[in-house]
N, C-alpha and C. Protein backbone atom coordinates (compact mmCIF):
# COMPACT_ATOMS: atom_id res chain seq x y z
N UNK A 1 -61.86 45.18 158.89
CA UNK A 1 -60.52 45.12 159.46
C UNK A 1 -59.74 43.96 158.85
N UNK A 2 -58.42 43.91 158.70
CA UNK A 2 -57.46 43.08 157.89
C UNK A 2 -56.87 42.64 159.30
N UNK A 3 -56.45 40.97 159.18
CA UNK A 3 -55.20 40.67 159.76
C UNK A 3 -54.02 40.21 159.63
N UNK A 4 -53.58 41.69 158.73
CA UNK A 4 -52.42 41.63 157.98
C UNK A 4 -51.23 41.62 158.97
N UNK A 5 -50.05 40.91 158.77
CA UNK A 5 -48.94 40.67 159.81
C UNK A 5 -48.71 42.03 159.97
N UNK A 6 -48.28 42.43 161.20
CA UNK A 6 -46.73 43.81 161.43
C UNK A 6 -46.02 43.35 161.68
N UNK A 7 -45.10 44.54 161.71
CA UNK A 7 -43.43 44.77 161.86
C UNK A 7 -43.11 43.37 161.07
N UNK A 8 -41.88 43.12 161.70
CA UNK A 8 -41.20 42.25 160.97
C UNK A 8 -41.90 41.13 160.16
N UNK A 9 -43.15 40.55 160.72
CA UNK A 9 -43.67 39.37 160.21
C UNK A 9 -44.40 40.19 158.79
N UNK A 10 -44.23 40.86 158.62
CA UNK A 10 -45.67 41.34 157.28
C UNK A 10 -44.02 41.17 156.28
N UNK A 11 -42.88 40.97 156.77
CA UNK A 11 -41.61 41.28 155.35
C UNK A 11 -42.37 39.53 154.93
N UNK A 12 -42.31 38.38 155.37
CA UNK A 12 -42.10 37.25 155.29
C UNK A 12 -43.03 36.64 154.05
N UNK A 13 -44.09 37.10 153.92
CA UNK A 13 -44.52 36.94 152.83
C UNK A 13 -43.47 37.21 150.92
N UNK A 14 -43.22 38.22 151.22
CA UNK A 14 -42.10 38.54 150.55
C UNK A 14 -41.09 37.73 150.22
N UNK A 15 -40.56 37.64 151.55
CA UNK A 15 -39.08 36.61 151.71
C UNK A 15 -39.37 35.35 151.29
N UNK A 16 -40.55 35.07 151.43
CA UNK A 16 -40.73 33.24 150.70
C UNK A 16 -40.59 33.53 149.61
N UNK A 17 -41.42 34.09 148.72
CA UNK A 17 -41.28 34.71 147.42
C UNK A 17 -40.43 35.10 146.60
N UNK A 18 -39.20 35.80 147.41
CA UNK A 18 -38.22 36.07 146.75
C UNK A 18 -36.98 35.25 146.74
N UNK A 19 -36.77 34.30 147.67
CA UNK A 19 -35.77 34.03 147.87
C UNK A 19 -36.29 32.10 147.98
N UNK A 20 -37.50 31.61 147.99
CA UNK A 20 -37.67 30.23 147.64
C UNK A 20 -37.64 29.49 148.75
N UNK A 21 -37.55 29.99 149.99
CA UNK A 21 -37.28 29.47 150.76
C UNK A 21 -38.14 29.51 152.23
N UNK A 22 -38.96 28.54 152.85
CA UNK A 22 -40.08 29.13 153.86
C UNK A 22 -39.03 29.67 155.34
N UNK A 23 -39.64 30.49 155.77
CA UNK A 23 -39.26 31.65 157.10
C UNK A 23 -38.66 30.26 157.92
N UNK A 24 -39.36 29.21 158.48
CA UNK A 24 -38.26 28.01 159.30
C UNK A 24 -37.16 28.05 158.74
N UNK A 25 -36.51 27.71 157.49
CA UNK A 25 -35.47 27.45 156.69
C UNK A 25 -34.30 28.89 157.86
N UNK A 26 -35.00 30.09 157.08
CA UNK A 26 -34.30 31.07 157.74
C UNK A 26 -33.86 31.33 159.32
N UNK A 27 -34.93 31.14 159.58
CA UNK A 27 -35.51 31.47 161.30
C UNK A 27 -33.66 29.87 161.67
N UNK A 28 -34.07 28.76 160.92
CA UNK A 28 -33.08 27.82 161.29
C UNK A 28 -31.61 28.03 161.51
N UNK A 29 -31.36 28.90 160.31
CA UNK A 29 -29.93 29.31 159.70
C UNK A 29 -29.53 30.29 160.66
N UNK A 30 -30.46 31.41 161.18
CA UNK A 30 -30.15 31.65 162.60
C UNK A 30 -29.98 31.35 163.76
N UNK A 31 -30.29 30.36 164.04
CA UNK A 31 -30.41 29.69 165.16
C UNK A 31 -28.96 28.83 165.16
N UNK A 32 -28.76 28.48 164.16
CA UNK A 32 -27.33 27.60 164.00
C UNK A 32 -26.24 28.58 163.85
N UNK A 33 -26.05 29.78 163.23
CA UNK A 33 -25.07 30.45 163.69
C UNK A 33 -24.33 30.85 164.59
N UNK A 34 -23.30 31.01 164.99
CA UNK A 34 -22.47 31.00 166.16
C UNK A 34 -22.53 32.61 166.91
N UNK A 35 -22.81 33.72 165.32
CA UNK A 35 -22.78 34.78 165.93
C UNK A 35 -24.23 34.72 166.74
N UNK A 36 -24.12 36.13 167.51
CA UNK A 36 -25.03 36.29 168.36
C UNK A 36 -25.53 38.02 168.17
N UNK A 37 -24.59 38.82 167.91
CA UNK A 37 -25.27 40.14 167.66
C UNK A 37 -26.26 40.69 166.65
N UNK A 38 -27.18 41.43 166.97
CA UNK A 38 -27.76 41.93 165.48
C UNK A 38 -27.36 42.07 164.31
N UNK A 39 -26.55 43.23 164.29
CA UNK A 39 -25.80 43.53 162.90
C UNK A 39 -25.17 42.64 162.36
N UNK A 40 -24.48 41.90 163.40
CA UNK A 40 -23.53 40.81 162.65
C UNK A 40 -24.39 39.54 161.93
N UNK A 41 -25.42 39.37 162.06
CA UNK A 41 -26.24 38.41 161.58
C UNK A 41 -26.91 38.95 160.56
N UNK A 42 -27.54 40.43 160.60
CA UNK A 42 -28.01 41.06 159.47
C UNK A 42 -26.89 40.45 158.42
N UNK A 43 -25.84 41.17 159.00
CA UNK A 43 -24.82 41.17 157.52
C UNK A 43 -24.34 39.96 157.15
N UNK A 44 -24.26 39.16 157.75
CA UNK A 44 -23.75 37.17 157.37
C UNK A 44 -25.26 36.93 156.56
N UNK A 45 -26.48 37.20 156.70
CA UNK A 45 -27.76 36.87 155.84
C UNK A 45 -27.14 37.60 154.49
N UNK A 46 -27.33 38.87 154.44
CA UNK A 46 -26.82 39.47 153.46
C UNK A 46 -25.53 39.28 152.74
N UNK A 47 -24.50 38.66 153.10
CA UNK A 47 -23.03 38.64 152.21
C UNK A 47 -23.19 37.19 151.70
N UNK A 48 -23.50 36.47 153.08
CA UNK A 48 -23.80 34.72 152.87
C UNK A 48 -24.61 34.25 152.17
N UNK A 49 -25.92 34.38 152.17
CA UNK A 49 -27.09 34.29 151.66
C UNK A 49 -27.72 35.29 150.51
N UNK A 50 -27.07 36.50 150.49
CA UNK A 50 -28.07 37.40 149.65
C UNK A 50 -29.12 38.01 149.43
N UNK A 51 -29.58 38.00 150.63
CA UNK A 51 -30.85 38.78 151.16
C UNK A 51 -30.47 40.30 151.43
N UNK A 52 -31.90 40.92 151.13
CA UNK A 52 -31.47 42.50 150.96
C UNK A 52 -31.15 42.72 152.67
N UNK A 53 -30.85 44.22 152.85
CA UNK A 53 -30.87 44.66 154.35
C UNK A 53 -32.49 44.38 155.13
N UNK A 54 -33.39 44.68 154.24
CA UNK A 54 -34.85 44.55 155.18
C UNK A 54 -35.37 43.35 155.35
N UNK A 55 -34.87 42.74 154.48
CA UNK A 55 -35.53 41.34 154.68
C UNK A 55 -34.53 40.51 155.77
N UNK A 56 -33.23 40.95 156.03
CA UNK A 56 -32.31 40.04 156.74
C UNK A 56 -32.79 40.95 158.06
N UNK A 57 -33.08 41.91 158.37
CA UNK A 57 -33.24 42.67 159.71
C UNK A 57 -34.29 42.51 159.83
N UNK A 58 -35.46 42.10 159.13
CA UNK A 58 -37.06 41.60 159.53
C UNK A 58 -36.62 40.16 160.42
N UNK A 59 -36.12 39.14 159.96
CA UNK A 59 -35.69 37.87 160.40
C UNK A 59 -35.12 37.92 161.65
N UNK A 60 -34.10 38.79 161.54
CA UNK A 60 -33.53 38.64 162.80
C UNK A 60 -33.95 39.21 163.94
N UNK A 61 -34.81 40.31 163.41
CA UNK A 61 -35.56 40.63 164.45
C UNK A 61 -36.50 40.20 164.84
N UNK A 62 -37.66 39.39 164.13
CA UNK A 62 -38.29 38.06 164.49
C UNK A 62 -37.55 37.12 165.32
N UNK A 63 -36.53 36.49 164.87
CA UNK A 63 -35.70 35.39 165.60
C UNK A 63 -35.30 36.10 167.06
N UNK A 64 -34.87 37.07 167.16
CA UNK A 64 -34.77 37.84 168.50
C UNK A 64 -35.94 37.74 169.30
N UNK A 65 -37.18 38.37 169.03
CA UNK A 65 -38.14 38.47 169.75
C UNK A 65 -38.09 37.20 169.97
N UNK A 66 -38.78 36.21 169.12
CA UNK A 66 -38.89 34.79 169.32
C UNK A 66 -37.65 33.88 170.39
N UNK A 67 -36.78 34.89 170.81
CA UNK A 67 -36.32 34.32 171.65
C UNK A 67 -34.84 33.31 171.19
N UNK A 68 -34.85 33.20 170.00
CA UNK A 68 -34.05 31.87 169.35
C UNK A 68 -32.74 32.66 169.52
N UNK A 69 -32.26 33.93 169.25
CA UNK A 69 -30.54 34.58 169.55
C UNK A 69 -30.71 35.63 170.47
């Protein structure tokens, strides 16, 4: 048996990788934003930052569960 992450946490491996930056960094940049809705945070990762759609909707949906928006 593997204890490979799900759902959202298995993108994060990735996201360090691609973008240079560890998941706090991100998980942070959410937390400091003013918006508060899903989509609207998907898409401020993505226009602001440059992260694809899956990797900005893995995050935020981490940061959601986690309670932080």
């Amino acid at each position: 048996m593997t204890n490979a992450p799900k759902g959202p946490a298995s993108y994060f491996p990735s996201i360090e990788k691609t973008y240079g930056q560890p998941i706090a960094h991100w998980q942070e940049l959410i937390r400091a934003s003013p918006l508060t809705r899903h989509g609207e945070l998907v898409s401020w990762l993505k226009t602001e930052h440059g992260l694809g759609h899956g990797h900005a909707n893995a995050l935020v949906a981490h940061a959601r569960a986690e309670g932080v928006k």
